[in-house]
C-alpha atoms as a PDB file:
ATOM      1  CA  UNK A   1       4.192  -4.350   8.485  1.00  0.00           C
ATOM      2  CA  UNK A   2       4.475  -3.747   4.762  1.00  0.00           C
ATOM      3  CA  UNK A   3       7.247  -5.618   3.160  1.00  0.00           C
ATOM      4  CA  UNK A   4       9.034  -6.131   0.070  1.00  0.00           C
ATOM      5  CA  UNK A   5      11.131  -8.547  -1.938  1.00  0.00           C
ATOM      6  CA  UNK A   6      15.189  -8.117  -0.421  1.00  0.00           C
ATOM      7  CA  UNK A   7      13.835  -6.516   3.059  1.00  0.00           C
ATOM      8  CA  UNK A   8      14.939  -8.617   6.495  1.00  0.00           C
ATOM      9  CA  UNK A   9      12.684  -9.420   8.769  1.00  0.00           C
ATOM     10  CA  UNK A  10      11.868 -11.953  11.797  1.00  0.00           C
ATOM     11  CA  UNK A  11       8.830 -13.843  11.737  1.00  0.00           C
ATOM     12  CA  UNK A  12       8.368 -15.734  15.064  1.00  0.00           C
ATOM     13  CA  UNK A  13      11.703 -16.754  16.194  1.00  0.00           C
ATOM     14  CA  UNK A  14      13.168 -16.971  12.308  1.00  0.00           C
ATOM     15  CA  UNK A  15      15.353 -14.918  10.517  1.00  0.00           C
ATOM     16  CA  UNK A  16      15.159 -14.457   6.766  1.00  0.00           C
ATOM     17  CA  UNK A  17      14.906 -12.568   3.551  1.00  0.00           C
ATOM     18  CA  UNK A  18      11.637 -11.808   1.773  1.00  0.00           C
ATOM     19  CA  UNK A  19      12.352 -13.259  -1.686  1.00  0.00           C
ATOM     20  CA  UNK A  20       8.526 -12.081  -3.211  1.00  0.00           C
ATOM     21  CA  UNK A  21       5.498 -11.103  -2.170  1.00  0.00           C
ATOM     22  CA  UNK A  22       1.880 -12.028  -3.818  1.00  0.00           C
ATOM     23  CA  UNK A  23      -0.998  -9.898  -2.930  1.00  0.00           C
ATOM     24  CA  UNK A  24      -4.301 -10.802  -3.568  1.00  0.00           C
ATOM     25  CA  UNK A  25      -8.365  -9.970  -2.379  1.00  0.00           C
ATOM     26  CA  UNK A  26      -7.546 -13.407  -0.144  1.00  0.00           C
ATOM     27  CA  UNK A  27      -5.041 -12.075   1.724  1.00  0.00           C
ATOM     28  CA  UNK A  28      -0.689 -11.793   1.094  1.00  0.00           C
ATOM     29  CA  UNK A  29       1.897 -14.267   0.872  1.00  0.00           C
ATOM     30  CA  UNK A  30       5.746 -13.844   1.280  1.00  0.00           C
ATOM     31  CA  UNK A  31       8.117 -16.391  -0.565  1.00  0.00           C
ATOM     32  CA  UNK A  32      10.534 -16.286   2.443  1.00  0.00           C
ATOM     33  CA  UNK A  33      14.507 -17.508   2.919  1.00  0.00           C
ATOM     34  CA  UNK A  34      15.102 -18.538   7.148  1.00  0.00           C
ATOM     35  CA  UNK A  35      18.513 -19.288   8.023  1.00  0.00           C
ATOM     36  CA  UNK A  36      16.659 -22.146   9.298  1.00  0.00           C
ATOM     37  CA  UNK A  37      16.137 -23.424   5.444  1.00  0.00           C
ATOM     38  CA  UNK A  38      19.869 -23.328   5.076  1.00  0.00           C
ATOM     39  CA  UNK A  39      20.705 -25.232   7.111  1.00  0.00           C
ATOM     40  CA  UNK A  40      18.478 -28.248   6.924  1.00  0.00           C
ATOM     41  CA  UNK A  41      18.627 -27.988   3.078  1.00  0.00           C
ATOM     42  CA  UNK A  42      15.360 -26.899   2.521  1.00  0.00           C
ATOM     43  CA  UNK A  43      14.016 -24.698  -0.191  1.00  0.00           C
ATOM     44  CA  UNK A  44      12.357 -21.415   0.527  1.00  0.00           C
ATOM     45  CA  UNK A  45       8.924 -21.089   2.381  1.00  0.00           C
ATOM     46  CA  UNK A  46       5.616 -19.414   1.485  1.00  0.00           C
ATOM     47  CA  UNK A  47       4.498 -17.539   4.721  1.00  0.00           C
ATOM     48  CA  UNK A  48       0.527 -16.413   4.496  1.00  0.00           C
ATOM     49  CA  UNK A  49       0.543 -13.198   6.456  1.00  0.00           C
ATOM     50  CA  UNK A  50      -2.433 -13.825   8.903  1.00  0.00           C
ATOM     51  CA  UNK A  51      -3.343 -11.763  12.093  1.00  0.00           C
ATOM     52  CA  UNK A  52      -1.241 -14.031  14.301  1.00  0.00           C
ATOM     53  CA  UNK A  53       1.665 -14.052  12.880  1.00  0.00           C
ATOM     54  CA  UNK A  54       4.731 -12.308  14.758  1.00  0.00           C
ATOM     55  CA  UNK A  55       6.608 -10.384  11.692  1.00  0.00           C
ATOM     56  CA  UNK A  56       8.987  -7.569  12.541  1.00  0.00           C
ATOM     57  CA  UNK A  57      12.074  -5.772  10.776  1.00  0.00           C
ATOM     58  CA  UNK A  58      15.096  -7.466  11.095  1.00  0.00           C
ATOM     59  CA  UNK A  59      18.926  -6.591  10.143  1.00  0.00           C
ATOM     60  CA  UNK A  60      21.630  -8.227   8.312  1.00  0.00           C
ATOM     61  CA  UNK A  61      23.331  -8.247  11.648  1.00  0.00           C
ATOM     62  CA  UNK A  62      20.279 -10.502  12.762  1.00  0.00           C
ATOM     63  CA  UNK A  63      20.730 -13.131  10.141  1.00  0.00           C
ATOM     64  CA  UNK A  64      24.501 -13.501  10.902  1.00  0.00           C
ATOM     65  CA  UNK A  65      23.596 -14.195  14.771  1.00  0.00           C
ATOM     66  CA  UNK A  66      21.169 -16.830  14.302  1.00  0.00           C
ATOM     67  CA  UNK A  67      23.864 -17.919  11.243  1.00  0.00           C
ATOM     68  CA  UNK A  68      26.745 -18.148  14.168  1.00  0.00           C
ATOM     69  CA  UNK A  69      24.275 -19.626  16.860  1.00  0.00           C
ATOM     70  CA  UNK A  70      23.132 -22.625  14.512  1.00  0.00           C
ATOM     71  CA  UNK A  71      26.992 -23.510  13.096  1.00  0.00           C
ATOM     72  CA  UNK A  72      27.895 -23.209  16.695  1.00  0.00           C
ATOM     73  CA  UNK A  73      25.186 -25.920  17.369  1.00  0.00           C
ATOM     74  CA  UNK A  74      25.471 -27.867  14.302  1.00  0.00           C
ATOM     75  CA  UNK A  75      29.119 -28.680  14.660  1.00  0.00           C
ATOM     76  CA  UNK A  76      28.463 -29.150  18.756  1.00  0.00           C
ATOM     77  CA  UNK A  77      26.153 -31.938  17.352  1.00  0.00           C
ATOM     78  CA  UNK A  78      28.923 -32.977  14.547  1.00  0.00           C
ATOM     79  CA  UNK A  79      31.538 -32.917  17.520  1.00  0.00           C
ATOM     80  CA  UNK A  80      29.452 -34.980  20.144  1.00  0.00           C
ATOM     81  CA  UNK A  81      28.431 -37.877  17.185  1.00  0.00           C
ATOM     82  CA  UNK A  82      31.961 -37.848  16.241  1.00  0.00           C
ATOM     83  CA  UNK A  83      32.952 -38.688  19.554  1.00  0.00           C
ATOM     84  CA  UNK A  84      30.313 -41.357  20.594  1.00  0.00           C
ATOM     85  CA  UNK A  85      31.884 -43.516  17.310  1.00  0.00           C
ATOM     86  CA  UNK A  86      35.207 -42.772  17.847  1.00  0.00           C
ATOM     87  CA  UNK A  87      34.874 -44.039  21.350  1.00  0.00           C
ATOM     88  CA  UNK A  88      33.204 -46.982  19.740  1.00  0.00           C
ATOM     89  CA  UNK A  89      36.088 -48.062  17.732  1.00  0.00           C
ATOM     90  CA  UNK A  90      38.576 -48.245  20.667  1.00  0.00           C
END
């Protein structure tokens, strides 16, 4: 797949934004932003584009699923940690 810097696309099971992409003789190499990396306050990623990797076109529509699946986990998480102390302090 041929890519460029503000396309969407899923690599694997991620969801993100290609930010740049370096091209050399060695191969290419996509400065990528996952939802994942927002969420765990990570910067962005540098993905080497080898044989094996899974990379396919994604939409905007895309990123706000995976954006609505993780806050729906994350504040599951927040929820069941809030509760365990709570129930602590009676």
């Amino acid at each position: 797949m041929n890519v460029k810097p503000g396309d969407v696309v899923k690599i694997y099971s991620w969801h993100g934004v290609v930010q740049d992409v370096f091209t050399s003789a060695g191969g290419t190499v996509l400065k990528m932003r996952f939802v994942k990396n927002l969420f765990f306050g990570q910067e962005s990623e540098l993905i080497e584009l080898v044989d094996e990797i899974e990379i396919a076109p994604a939409t905007v529509e895309d990123l706000r699923g995976e954006i609505r699946s993780r806050a729906r986990y994350q504040q599951n998480e927040i929820d069941r940690f809030l509760t365990v102390a709570e129930r602590r302090l009676k």
